[in-house]
Structures are given as structure tokens and as C-alpha cells.
Protein backbone atom coordinates (compact mmCIF):
# COMPACT_ATOMS: atom_id res chain seq x y z
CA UNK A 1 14.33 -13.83 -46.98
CA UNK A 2 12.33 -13.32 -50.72
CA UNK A 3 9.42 -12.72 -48.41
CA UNK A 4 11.20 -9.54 -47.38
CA UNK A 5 12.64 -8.75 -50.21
CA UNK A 6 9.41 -8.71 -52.14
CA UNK A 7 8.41 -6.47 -49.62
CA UNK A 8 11.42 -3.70 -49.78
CA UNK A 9 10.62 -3.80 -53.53
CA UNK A 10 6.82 -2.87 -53.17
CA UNK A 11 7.26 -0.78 -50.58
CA UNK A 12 9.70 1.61 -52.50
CA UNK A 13 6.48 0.85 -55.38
CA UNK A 14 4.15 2.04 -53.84
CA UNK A 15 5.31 5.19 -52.00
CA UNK A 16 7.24 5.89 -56.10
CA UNK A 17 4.19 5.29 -57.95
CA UNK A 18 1.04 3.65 -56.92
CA UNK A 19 0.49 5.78 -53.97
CA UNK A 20 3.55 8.74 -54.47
CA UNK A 21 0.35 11.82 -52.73
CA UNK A 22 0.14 9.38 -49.34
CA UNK A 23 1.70 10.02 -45.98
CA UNK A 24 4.69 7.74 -45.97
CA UNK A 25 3.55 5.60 -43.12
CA UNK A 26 0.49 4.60 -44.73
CA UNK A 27 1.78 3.43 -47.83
CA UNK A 28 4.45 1.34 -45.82
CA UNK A 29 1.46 0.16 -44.26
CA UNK A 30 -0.89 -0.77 -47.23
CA UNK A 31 2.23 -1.91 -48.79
CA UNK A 32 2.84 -4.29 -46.05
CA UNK A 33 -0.97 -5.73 -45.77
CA UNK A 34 -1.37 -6.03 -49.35
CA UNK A 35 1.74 -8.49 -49.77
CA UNK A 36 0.37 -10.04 -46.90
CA UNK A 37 -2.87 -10.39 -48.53
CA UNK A 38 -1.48 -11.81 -51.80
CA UNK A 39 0.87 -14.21 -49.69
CA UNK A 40 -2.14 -15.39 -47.11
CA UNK A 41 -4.89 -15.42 -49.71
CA UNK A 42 -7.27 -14.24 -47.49
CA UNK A 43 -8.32 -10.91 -46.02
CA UNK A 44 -8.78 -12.06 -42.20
CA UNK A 45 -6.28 -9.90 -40.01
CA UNK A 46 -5.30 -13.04 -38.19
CA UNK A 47 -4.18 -15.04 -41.39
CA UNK A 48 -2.85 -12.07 -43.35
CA UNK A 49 -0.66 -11.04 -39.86
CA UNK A 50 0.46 -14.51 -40.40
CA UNK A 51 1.66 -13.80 -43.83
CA UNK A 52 3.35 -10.69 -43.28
CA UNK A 53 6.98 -10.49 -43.17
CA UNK A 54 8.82 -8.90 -40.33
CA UNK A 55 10.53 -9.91 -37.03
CA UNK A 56 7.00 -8.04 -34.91
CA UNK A 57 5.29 -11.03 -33.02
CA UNK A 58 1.67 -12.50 -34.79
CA UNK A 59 -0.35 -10.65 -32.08
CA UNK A 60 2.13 -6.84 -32.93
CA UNK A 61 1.49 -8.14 -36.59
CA UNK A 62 -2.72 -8.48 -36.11
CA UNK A 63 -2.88 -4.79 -34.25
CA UNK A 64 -1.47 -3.34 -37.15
CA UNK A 65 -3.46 -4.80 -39.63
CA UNK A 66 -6.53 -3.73 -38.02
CA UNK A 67 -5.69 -0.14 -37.14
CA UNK A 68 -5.02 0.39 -40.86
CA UNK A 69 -8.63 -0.56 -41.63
CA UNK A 70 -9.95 1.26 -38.40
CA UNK A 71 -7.54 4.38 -39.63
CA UNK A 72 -10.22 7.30 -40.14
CA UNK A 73 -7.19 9.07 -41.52
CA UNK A 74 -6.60 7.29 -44.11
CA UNK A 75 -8.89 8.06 -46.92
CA UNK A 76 -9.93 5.85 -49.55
CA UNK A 77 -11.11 8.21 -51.95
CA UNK A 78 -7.61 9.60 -51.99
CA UNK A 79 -6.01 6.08 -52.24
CA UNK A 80 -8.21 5.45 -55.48
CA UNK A 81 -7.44 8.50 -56.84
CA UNK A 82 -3.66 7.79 -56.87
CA UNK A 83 -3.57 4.08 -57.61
CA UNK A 84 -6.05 5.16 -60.75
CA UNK A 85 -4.38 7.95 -61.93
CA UNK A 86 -1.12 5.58 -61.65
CA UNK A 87 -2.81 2.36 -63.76
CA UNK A 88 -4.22 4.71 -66.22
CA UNK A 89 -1.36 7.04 -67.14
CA UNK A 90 0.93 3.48 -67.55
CA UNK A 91 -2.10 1.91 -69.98
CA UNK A 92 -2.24 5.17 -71.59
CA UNK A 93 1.48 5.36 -72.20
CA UNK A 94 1.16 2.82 -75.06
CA UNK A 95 -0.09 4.73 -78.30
CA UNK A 96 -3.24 3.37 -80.22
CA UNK A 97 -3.79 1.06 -77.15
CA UNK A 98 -7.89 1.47 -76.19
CA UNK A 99 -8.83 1.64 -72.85
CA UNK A 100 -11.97 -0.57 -71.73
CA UNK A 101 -13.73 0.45 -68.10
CA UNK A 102 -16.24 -1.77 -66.96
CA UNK A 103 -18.84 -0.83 -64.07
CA UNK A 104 -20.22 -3.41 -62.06
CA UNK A 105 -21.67 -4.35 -58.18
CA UNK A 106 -20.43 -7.15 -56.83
CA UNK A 107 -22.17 -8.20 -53.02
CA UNK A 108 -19.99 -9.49 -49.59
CA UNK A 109 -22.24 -12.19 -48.85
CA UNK A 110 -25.69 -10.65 -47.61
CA UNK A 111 -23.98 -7.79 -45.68
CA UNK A 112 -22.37 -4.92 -48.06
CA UNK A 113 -22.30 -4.72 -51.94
CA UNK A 114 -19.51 -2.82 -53.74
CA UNK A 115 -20.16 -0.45 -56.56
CA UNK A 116 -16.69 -0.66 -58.68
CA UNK A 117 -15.30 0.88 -61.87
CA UNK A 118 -11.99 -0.91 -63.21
CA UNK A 119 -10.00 -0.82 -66.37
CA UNK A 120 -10.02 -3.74 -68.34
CA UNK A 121 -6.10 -5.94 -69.08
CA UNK A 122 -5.43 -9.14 -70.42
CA UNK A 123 -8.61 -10.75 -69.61
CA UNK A 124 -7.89 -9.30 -66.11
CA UNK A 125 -9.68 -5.79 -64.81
CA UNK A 126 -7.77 -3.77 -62.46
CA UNK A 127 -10.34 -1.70 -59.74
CA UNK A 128 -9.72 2.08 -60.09
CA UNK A 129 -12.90 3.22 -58.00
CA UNK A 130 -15.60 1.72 -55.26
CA UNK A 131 -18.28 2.57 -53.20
CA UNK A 132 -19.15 0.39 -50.47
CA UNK A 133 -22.77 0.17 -49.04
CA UNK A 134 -24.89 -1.66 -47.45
CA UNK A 135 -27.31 -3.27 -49.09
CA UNK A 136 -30.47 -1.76 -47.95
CA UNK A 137 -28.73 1.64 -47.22
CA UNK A 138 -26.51 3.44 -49.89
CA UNK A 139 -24.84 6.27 -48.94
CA UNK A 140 -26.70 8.25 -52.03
CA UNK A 141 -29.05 7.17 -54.54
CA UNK A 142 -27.88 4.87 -56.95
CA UNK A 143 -27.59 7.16 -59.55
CA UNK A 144 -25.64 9.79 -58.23
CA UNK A 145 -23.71 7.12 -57.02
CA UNK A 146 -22.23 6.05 -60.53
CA UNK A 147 -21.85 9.53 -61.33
CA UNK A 148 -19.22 10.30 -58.60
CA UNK A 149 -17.21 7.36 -59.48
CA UNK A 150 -16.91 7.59 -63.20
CA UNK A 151 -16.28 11.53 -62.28
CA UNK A 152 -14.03 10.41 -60.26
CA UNK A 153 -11.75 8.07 -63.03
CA UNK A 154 -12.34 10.93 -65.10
CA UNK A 155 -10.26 12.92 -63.14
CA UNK A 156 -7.47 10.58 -62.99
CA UNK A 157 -7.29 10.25 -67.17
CA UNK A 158 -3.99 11.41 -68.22
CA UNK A 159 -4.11 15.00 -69.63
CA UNK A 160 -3.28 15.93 -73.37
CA UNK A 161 -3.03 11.75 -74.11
CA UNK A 162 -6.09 11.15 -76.51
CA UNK A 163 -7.44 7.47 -75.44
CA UNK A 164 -9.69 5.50 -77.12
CA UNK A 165 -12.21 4.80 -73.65
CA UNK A 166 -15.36 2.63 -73.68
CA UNK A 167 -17.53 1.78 -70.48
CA UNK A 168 -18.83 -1.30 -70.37
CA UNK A 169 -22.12 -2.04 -68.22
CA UNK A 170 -24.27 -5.15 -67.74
CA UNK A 171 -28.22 -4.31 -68.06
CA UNK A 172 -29.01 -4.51 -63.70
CA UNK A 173 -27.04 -0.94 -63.97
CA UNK A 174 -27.44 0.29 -68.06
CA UNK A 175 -29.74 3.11 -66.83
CA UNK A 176 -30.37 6.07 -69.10
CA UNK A 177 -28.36 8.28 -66.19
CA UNK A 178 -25.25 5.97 -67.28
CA UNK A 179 -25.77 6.86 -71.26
CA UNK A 180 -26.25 10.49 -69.99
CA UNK A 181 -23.35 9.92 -67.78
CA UNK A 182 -21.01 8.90 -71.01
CA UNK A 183 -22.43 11.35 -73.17
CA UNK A 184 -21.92 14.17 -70.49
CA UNK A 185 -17.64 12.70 -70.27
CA UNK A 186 -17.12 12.59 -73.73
CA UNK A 187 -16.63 8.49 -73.50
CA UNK A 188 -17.84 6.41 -75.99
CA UNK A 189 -20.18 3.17 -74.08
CA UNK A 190 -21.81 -0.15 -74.73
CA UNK A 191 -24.95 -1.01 -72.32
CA UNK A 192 -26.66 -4.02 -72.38
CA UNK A 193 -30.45 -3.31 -71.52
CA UNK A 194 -33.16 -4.80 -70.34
CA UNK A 195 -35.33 -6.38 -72.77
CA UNK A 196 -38.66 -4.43 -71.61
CA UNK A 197 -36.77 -1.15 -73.06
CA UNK A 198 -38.82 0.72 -75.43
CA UNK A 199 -36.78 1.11 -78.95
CA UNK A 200 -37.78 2.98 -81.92
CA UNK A 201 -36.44 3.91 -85.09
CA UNK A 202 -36.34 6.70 -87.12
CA UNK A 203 -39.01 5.55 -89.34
CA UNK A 204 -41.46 4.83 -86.70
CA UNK A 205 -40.72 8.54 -85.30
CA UNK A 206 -41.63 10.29 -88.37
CA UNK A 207 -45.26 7.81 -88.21
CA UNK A 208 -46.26 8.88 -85.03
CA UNK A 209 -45.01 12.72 -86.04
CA UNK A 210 -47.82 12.33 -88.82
CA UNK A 211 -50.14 10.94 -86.77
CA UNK A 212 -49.44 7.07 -88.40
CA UNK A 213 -51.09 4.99 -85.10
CA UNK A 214 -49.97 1.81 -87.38
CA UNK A 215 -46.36 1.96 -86.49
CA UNK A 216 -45.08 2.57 -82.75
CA UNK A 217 -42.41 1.62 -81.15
CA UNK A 218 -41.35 -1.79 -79.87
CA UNK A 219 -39.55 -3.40 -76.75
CA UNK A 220 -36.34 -4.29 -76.62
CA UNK A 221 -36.63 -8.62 -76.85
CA UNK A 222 -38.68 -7.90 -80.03
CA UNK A 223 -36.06 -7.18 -81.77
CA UNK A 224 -34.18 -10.31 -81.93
CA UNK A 225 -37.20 -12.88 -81.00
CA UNK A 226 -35.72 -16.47 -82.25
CA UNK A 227 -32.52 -18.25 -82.03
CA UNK A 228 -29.95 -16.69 -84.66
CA UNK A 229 -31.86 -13.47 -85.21
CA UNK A 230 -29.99 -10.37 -85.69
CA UNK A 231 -30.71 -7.11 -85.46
CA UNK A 232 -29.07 -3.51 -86.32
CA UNK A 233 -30.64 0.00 -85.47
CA UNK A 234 -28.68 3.06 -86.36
CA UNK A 235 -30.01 6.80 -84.60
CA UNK A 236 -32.28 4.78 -82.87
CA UNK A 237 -33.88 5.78 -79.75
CA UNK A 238 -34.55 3.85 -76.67
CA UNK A 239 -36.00 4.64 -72.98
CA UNK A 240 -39.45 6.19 -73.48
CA UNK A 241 -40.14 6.80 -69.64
CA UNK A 242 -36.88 8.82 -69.49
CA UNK A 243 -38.11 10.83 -72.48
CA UNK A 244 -35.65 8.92 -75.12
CA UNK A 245 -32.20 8.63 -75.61
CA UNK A 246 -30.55 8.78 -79.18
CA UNK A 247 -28.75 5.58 -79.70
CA UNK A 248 -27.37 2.63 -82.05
CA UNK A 249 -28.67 -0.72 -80.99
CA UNK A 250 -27.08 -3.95 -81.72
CA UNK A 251 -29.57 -7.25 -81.22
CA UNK A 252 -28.56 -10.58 -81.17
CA UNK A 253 -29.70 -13.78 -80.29
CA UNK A 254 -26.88 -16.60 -80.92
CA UNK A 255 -27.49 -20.24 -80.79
CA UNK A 256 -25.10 -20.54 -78.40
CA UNK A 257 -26.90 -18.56 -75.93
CA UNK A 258 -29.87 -18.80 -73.15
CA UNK A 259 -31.12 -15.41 -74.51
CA UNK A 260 -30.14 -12.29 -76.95
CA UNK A 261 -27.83 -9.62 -76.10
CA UNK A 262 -29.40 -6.48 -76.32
CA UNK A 263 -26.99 -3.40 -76.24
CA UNK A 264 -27.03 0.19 -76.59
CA UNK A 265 -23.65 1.79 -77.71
CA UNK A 266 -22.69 5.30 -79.51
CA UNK A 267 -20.92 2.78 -81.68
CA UNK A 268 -21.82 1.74 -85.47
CA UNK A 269 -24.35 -0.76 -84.40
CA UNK A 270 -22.19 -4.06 -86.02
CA UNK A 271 -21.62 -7.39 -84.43
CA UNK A 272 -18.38 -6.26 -83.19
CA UNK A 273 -19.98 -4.61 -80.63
CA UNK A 274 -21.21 -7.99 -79.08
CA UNK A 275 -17.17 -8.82 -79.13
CA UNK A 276 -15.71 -6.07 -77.52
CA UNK A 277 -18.90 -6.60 -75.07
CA UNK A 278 -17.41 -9.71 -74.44
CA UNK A 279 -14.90 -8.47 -72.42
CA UNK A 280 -17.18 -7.18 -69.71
CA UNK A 281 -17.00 -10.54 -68.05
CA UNK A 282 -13.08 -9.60 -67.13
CA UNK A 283 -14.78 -7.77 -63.98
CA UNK A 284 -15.88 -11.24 -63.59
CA UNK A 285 -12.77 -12.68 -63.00
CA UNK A 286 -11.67 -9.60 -60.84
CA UNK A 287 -14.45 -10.91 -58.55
CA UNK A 288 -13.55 -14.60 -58.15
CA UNK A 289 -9.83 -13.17 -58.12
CA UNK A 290 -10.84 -11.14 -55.01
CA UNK A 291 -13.08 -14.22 -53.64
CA UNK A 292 -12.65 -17.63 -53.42
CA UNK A 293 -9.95 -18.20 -56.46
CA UNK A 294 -7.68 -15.55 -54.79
CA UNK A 295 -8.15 -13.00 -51.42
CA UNK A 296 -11.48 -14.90 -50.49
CA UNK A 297 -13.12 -11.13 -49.56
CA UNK A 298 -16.19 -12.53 -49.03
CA UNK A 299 -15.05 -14.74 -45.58
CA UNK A 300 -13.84 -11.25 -44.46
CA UNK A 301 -15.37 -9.97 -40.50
CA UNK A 302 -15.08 -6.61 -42.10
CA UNK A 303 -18.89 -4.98 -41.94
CA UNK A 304 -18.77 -1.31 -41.33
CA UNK A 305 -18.78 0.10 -44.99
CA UNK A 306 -16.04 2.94 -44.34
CA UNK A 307 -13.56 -0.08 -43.04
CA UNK A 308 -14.48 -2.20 -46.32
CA UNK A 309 -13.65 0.61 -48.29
CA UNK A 310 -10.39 1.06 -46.58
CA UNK A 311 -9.57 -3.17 -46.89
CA UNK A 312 -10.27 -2.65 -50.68
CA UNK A 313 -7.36 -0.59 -50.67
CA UNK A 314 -5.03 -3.26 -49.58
CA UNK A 315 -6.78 -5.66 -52.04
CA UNK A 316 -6.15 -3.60 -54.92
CA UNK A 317 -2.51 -3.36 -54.39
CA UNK A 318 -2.58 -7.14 -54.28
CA UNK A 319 -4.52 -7.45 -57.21
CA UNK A 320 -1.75 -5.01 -58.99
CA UNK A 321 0.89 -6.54 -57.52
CA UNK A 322 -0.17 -9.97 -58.85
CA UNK A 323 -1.24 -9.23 -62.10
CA UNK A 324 1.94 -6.68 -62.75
CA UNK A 325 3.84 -9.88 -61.94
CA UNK A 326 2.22 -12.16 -63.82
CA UNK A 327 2.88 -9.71 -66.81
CA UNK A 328 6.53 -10.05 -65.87
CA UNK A 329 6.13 -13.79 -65.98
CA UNK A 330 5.17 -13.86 -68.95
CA UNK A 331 7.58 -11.58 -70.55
CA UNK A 332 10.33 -13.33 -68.60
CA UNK A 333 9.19 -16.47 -70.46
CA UNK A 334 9.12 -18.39 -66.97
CA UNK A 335 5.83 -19.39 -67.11
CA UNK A 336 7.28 -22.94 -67.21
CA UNK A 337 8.07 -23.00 -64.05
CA UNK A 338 5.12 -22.89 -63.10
CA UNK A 339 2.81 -25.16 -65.08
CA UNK A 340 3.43 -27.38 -68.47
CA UNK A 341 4.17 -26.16 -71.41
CA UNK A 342 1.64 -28.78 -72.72
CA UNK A 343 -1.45 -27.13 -71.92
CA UNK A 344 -2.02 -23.39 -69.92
CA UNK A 345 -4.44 -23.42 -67.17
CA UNK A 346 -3.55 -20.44 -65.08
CA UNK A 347 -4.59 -16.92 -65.57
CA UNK A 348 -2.46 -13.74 -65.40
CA UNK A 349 -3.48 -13.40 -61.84
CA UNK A 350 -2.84 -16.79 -60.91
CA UNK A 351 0.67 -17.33 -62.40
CA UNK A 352 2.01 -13.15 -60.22
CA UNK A 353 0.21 -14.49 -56.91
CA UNK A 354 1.78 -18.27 -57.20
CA UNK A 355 5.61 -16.28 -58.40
CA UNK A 356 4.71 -14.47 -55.55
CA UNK A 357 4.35 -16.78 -52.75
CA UNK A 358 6.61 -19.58 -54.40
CA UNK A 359 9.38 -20.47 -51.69
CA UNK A 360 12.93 -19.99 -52.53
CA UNK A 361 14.82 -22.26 -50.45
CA UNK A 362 17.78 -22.23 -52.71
CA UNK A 363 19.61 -20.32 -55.43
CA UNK A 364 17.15 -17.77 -57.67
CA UNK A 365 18.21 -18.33 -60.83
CA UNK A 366 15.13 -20.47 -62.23
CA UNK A 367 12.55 -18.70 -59.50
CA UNK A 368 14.26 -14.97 -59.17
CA UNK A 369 12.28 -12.55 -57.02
CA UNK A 370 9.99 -10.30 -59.33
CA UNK A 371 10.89 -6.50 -59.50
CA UNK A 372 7.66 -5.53 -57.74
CA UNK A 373 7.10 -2.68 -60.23
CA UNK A 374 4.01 -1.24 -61.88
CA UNK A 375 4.44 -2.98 -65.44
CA UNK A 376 1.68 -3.25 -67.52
CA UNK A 377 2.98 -3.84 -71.06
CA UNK A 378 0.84 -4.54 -74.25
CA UNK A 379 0.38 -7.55 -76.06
């Protein structure tokens, strides 16, 4: 009976304010696979049709689950549109609150990769906008590729709100088309390069503009060569073979760490760039929360890129729909229910997909059924 419940509650969610532009019948329908999908843990139609509650038989169940992702209808593009114009106008809502996006690929195995942009919460990241390819066959070069989907978040921003935005990018995509990219949006960035990138200063320009052969610029890695080295370059610039870039460059080499992080950011080059950098590995835990720690994507049978893209739309709503209830959780101060008060082991994600699928045999009162809402709130 919660089962359904749940279900009633996202339903009425979705159609409200996830997905409000979609036909009706496909947001009861992603509505329906995505709770299915959070309940199952898996993306296989046969488990998730398993999962999802009605009184339809398991085989009625399975055919529906598969012509949603076989739906050429239904258009992803669309579906990101409104679930990231959604996300962002609720994160937005809250003044002074900055807004971290974080671009990263993240592979199915050694048949399709998925180029993804999502907004950064609570040690969480929430997936506004993908592109899925095969590996050997992208639908468009790679950079034109990463300027459609930031263009595209940047169309869902809220209007007249002034946020505080900063992409985040891990050096196998911190290209000098992404700086362009940010520059070009108005956003403010922080790249972490490869250490073979050319960097040089200011000082070293105005040599080689007098004809000084003694001073030239220098790579990347030499910047911060040792264990505990630091390094700070203000106006900067950095990528030679794209004809330079004017940047601040942060370079640091902790003890902690295998080797430095090198990073490019429009940013006063301080070490608090290497902490809000930090929080780049929250697309991370989006992957492992759409793997094996939560919707195990990568044991899906789903290979045709267009039917990926349309699958991701039903994982997303999961992924909202557990971390918006983990929020609530929390608020609710029931996290005890859960786990021990002695020691916290489970994430945001973990504690809205467990309230989730916890079985209510009884009364509600120490499990009630979550409100199934978008609910995002600081702190």
C-alpha cells in the first residue's frame, strides 16, 4: 500500500514540477519506472517491472517499461530541459547560495560513455544534461559536444536571479574550448589541466616581447615539482598550441597526494580554489549512486545510445527522488531509524532510497511515507 502511495505522490511531482512541459502519459510513465528503479535498484526491465506497483501482471508491467525506452516520442533533450530548469530554479531560490556544475564522462562498461553536466548538493550532484555515445562514435566532435550541453543548462538558469555558478572539470576534458566555453556564458570555472600545459607569466611575456631568449615559458608540473610545493600565478596564461588563454593558476602538490593539482580558474589563484575543487568528486558519487551502490546502470541490456538517453531519464528522477528524500530525512530528524546515532555511515542518497523502499507493515508513525516533493533545502 506505501508502494502506491509513494507512487500517487510522485506522480502528481512530476507532472507539477519536474516534468510540468511533458505529455501527461509520459510523465505517469517515467514517474512510474523511476520509483521502480529506486525500489528494484537496478535498471533491467524485468527487475524494475518487478518493482513497480500496480495490479498489471509482471509480463503487462515489462512491455511498458520497454516501450518507454523504445518511445521515439519521447524526447530526452526536452526531459532534461524541464527536470534542469526545475532543480535549478529550487537551488536558486535560496539567496547567497552558490551553485557548483561539474562536467564529467562516465563509460557503461565497454559499450557507451555518457557525457553529463550536474549541479552539485550535499556531497551529492544531481544530472541536469547528457549525451550518450558510443565510444568510438560520438554523435559530434567532442567539443561541440560540451558546448551544446552547458548551452543547454544555460538555458534552464532562472532569469533575473543572480547566482554565484562555477563549472568544475577534471583535466581528461579541461580543454581550452571549455575555458572559452565559460568565458563565452559569463560563468566563472576551475579546470584542472594536464601537466604538459604550457604556462607563462606576465614577466616571461614581456622577455620574449624584448627579445629576452633567457626566460620562456614553462609546463604545467614545473610549477609545483616536490612534495609540499605551492604555487600561485595571477593573469597568467596557459595553452600555447591554442594560441593562449588568460588565466589564474593555482599549483599544488600536498603530501597527502600521488601528484599536484594543477588548475586553471578565473578565480584569485588562492588555495581555496583546491577546496572548492574538492567537490568535483560529488559527480563521483553520482556515478557509484547510478552503478553498483544504487541503480547498477552499468548491468543494464540497454545499447542503442538514443534508448540510453531515454533510461537516463528514469534514472534521474530516481536519483531526485532519493536524494529530495533523504533531505527530508534529515530535516525530519528520522535518520535514526535508519542507522545509529553512534556513528553515520550512509549518504544522502542512501538514507531517500532505503526511506524509500523500507516496508511498512504496520502503523506510520516512526516510518511515515515521504511527501515525494522536489525539496532541496540548504544547510
Amino acid at each position: 500500500m506505501d508502494a502506491t502511495e509513494i507512487l500517487r505522490r510522485w506522480e502528481r511531482t512530476v507532472k507539477q514540477q519536474l516534468l510540468p512541459g511533458l505529455h501527461a502519459h509520459q510523465a505517469k510513465a517515467l514517474a512510474a519506472v523511476s520509483v521502480a528503479v529506486a525500489r528494484s535498484g537496478h535498471c533491467d526491465s524485468g527487475r524494475v517491472s518487478a518493482a513497480m506497483p500496480g495490479r498489471a501482471t509482471a509480463a503487462s508491467r515489462r512491455r511498458r517499461v520497454e516501450r518507454l525506452v523504445a518511445n521515439g516520442r519521447l524526447r530526452p533533450e526536452r526531459c532534461q530541459g524541464e527536470l534542469a530548469r526545475a532543480v535549478l530554479a529550487n537551488l536558486a531560490a535560496c539567496p547567497g547560495r552558490p551553485l557548483v556544475l561539474i562536467l564529467d564522462e562516465t563509460p557503461q562498461g565497454d559499450r557507451l560513455k555518457c557525457l553529463k553536466v550536474s549541479v552539485g548538493y550535499r556531497r551529492r550532484a544531481i544530472p541536469l544534461a547528457w549525451e550518450c555515445y558510443r565510444p568510438d562514435a560520438p554523435p559530434v566532435t567532442m567539443a561541440k559536444l560540451v558546448w551544446r550541453l552547458l548551452g543547454r543548462v544555460a538555458r534552464c538558469l532562472p532569469q533575473g536571479v543572480a547566482v554565484d555558478l562555477t563549472l568544475l572539470a577534471d583535466r581528461g576534458l579541461s580543454w581550452p574550448t571549455l575555458l572559452d566555453c565559460c568565458v563565452h556564458l559569463g560563468w566563472h570555472y576551475v579546470l584542472r589541466v594536464q601537466g604538459s600545459v604550457r604556462v607563462r607569466t606576465p614577466a616571461a611575456a614581456a622577455a620574449a616581447a624584448a627579445g629576452d631568449g633567457a626566460v620562456a615559458e614553462r609546463s604545467a608540473r614545473e610549477l609545483a615539482p616536490r612534495k609540499g610545493d605551492r604555487w600561485f600565478g595571477q593573469g597568467v596564461a596557459v595553452f600555447k598550441k591554442a594560441g593562449w588563454r588568460r588565466a589564474n593558476v593555482v599549483a599544488c602538490w600536498e603530501p597527502a597526494c600521488k601528484e599536484p593539482w594543477l588548475l586553471v580558474t578565473d578565480r584569485a589563484a588562492t588555495f581555496a580554489r583546491c577546496r572548492g575543487y574538492c567537490r568535483r568528486t560529488w559527480c563521483e558519487q553520482l556515478h557509484r549512486d547510478e552503478k553498483s551502490q544504487g541503480f547498477n546502470w552499468q548491468r543494464s541490456l540497454v545499447r542503442d545510445p538514443a534508448r540510453a538517453r531515454r533510461l537516463l531519464v528514469a534514472v534521474a528522477l530516481a536519483t531526485v527522488l532519493a536524494i529530495c528524500t533523504g533531505a527530508w530525512v534529515l530535516k525530519r530528524g528520522l535518520r535514526r531509524v535508519l542507522e545509529s546515532t553512534r556513528r553515520r555511515k550512509l549518504s544522502l542518497f542512501q538514507l531517500g532510497l532505503r526511506w524509500v523502499t523500507i516496508e511498512r507493515d504496520g502503523p506510520t508513525d516512526a516510518a511515515p511515507i515521504p511527501p515525494c516533493t522536489l525539496y532541496l533545502p540548504s544547510g
